[in-house]
Protein backbone atom coordinates (compact mmCIF):
# COMPACT_ATOMS: atom_id res chain seq x y z
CA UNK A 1 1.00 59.77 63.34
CA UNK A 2 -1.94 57.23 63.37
CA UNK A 3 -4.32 57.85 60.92
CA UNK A 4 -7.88 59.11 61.68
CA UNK A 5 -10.77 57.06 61.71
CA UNK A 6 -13.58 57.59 58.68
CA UNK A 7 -16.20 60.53 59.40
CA UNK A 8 -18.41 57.63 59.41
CA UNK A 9 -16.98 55.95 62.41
CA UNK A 10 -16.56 59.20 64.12
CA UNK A 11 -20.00 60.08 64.01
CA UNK A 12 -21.31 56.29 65.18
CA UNK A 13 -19.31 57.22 68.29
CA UNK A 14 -20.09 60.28 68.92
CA UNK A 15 -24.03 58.87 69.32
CA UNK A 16 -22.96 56.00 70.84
CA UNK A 17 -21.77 58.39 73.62
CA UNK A 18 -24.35 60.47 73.62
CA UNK A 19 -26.56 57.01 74.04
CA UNK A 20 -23.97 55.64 77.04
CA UNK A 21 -24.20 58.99 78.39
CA UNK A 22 -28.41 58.46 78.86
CA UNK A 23 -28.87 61.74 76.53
CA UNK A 24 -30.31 59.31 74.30
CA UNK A 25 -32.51 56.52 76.24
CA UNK A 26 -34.28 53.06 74.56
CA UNK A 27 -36.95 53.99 71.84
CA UNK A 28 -35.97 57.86 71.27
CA UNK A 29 -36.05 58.06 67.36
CA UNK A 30 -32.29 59.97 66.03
CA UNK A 31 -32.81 62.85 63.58
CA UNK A 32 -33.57 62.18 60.01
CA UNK A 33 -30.22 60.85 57.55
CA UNK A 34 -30.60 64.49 56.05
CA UNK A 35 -31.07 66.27 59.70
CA UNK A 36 -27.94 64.08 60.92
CA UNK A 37 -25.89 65.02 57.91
CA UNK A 38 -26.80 68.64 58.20
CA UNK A 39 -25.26 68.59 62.07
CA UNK A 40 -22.21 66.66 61.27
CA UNK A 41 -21.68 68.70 58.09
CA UNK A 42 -21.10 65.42 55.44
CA UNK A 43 -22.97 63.48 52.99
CA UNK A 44 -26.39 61.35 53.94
CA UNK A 45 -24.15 58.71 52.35
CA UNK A 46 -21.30 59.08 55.19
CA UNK A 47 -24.43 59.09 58.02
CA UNK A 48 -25.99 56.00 56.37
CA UNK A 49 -22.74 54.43 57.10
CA UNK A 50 -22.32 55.71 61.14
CA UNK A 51 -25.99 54.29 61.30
CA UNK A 52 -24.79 50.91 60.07
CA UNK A 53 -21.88 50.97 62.22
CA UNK A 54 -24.56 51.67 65.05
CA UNK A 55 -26.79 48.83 64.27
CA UNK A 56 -23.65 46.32 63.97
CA UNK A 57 -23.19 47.56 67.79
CA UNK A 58 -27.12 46.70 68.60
CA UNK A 59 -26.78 50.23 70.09
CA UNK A 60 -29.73 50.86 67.19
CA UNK A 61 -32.61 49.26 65.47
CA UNK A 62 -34.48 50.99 62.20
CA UNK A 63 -38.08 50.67 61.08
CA UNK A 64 -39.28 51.14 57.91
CA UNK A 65 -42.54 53.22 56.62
CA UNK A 66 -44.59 56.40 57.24
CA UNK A 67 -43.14 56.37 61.09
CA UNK A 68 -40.00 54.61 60.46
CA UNK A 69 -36.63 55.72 61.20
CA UNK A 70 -33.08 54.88 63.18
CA UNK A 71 -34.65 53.72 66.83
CA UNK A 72 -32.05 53.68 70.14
CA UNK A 73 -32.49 49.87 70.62
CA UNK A 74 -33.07 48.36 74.13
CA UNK A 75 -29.26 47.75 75.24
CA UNK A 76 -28.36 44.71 76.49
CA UNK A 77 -26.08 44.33 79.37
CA UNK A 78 -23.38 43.16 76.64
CA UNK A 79 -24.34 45.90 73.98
CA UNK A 80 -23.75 48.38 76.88
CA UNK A 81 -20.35 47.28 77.75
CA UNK A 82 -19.42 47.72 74.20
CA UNK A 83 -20.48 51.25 74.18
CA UNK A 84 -19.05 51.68 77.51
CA UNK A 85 -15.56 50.89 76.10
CA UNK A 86 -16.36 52.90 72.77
CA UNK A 87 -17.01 55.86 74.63
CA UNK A 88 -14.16 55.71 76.97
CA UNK A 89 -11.71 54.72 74.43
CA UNK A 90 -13.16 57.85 72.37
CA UNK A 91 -12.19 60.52 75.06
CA UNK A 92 -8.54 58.75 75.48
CA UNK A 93 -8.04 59.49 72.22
CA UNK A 94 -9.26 62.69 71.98
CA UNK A 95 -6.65 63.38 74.74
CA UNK A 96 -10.10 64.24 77.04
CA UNK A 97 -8.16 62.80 79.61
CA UNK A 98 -4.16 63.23 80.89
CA UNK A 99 -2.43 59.98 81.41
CA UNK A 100 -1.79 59.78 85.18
CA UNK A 101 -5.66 60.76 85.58
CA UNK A 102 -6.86 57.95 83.56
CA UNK A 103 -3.83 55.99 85.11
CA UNK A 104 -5.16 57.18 88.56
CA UNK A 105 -9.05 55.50 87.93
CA UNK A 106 -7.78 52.35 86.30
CA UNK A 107 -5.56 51.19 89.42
CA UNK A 108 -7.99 52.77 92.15
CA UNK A 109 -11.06 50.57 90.15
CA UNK A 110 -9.33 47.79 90.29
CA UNK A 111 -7.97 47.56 93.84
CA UNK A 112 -11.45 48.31 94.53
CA UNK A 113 -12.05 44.54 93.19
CA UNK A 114 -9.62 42.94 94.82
CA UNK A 115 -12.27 41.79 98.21
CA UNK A 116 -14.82 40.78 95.75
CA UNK A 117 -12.26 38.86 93.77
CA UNK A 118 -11.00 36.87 96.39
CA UNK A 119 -14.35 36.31 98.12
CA UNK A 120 -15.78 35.09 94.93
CA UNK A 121 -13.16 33.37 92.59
CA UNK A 122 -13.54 29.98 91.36
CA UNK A 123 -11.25 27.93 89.76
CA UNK A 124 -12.10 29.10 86.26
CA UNK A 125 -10.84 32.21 87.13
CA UNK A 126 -7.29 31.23 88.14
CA UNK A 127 -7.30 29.00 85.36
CA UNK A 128 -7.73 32.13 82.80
CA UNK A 129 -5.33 34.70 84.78
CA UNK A 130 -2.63 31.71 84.13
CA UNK A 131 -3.87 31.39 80.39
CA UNK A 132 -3.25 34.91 79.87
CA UNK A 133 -0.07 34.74 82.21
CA UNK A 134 1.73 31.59 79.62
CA UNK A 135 0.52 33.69 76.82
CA UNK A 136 2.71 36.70 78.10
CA UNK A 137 5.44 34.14 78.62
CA UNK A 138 5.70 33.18 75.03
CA UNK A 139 7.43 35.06 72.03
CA UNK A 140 4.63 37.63 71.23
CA UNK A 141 4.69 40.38 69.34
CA UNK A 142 3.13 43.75 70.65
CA UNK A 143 -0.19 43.30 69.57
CA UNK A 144 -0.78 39.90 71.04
CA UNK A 145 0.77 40.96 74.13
CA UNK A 146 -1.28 43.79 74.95
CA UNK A 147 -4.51 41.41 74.29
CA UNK A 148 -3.27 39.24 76.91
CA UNK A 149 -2.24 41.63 79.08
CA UNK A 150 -6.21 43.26 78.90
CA UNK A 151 -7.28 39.33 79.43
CA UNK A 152 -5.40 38.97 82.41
CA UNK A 153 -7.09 42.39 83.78
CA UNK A 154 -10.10 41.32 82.64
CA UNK A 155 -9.98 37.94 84.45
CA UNK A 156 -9.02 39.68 87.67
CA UNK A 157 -12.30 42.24 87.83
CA UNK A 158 -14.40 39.28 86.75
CA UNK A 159 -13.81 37.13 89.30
CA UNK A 160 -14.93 39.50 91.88
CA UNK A 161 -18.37 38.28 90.06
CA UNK A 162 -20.01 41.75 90.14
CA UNK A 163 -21.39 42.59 86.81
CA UNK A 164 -21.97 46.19 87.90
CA UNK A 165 -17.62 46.46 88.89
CA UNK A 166 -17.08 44.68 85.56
CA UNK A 167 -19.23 46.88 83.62
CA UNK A 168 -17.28 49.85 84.94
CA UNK A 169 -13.86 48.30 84.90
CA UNK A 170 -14.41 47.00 80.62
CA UNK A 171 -14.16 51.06 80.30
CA UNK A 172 -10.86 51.48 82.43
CA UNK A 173 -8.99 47.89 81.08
CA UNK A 174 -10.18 47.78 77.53
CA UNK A 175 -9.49 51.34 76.56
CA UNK A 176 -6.90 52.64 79.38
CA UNK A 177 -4.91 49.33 79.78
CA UNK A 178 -3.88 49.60 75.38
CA UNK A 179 -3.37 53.04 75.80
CA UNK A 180 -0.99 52.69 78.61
CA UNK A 181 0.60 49.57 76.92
CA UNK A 182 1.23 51.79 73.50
CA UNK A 183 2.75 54.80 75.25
CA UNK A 184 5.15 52.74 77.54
CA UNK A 185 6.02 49.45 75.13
CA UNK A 186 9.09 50.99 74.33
CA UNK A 187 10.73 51.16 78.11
CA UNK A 188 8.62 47.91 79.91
CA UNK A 189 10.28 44.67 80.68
CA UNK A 190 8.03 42.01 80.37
CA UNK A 191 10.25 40.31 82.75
CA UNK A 192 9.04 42.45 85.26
CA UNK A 193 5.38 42.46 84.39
CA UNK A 194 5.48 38.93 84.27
CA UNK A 195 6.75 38.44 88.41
CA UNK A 196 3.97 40.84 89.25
CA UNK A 197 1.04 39.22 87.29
CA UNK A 198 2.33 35.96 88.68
CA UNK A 199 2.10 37.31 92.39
CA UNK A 200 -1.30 38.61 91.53
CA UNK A 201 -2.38 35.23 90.72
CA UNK A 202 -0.56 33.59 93.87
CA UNK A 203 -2.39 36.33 95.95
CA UNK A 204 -5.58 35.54 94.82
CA UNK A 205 -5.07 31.82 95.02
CA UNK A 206 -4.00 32.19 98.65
CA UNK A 207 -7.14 34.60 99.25
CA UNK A 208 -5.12 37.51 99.89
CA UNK A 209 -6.71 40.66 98.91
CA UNK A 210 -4.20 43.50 100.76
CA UNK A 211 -1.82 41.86 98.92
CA UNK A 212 -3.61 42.02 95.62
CA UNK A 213 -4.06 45.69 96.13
CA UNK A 214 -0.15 46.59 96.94
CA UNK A 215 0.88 44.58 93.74
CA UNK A 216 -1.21 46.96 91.71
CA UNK A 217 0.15 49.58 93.43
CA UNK A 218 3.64 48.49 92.21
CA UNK A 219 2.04 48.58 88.88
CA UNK A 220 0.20 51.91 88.77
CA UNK A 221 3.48 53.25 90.55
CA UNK A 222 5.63 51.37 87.40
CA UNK A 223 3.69 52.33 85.04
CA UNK A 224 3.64 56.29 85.47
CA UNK A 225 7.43 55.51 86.04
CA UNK A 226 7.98 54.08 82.54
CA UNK A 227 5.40 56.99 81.12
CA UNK A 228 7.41 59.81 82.12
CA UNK A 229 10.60 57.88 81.36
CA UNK A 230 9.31 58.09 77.58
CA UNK A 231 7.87 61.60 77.78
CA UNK A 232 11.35 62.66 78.77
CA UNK A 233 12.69 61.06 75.89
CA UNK A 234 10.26 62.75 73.69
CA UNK A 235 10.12 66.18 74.68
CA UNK A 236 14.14 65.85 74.55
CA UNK A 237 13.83 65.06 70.45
């Protein structure tokens, strides 16, 4: 069993989500260290901590003085993604959400990319879905492989060129897509993976978006495949 994250972290995300979520907007002060340690039931110590952790994210800014305090900072378009894939890789692991739901999002996002993608793609953006693609190709261990696999994703929504579709799709590929990758390692073949990411690439080089969207059909479809395969296997233990 993985262990848990420090109280500190936990409590940075937990107001990073409630900042994502808009409960918290630019310039609202947070509760005093001793108000904040009062609600999360730990030391001013531990909260000092989450605050860093905060301010490392630019998701916060502090002041000092009479009317000083822990400010929400204005987000930047790259400070929001970050707490876009914070929060949603929070409620994965909280088990907020089943894994053919979140499977379910992730696929239907990204087909919805696939127009934009081949509409807009330049060469730079073949050039990294093939980077990613020779990574896969090469002996790997897990880790690296599932960072290639999310830059291959990743190079697919951001050739469509839409910041808002990328901004939405950092959430689903950067949390879902290591999620997905950890519970089916055991029963993929890379083999596999590897014909489909190439066709991917092939489709969007020959501007061929229905065909983008049936490959990641065979993947969504594949994936909840090898996901039950491996529940199976569990609940038989």
């Amino acid at each position: 069993m993985a262990a848990r994250p420090p109280l500190s972290t936990a409590i940075a995300d937990r107001i990073a989500a409630r900042i994502a979520d808009g409960d918290l907007m630019a310039g609202d002060r947070l509760p005093s260290e001793t108000d904040l340690a009062e609600q999360f039931e730990c030391s001013r110590a531990t909260v000092r901590e989450a605050l860093k952790r905060l301010a490392a994210r630019n998701l916060i800014r502090t002041a000092r003085g009479a009317s000083g305090g822990a400010f929400v900072a204005d987000l930047t378009y790259a400070a929001a993604l970050d707490a876009h894939v914070s929060t949603s890789t929070l409620l994965l692991s909280m088990n907020a959400v089943d894994f053919q739901t979140a499977a379910e999002a992730r696929f239907a996002l990204e087909r919805a990319c696939a127009d934009l993608a081949v509409a807009n793609h330049q060469q730079a953006d073949l050039s990294r879905l093939m980077a990613a693609i020779d990574t896969l190709d090469g002996p790997i261990d897990d880790a690296a492989f599932c960072a290639a696999d999310v830059a291959f994703h990743r190079a697919l929504v951001d050739a469509g060129r839409n910041p808002v579709l990328s901004y939405q799709l950092a959430g689903a590929v950067e949390a879902m897509q290591p999620l997905m990758n950890m519970l089916t390692y055991a029963d993929r073949d890379r083999a596999t993976i590897l014909t489909l990411y190439r066709r991917i690439a092939d489709a969007l080089r020959d501007r061929d978006a229905v065909a983008i969207r049936a490959i990641l059909s065979e993947l969504e479809a594949s994936m909840l495949m090898l996901f039950q395969t491996g529940q199976s296997r569990r609940n038989a233990r």
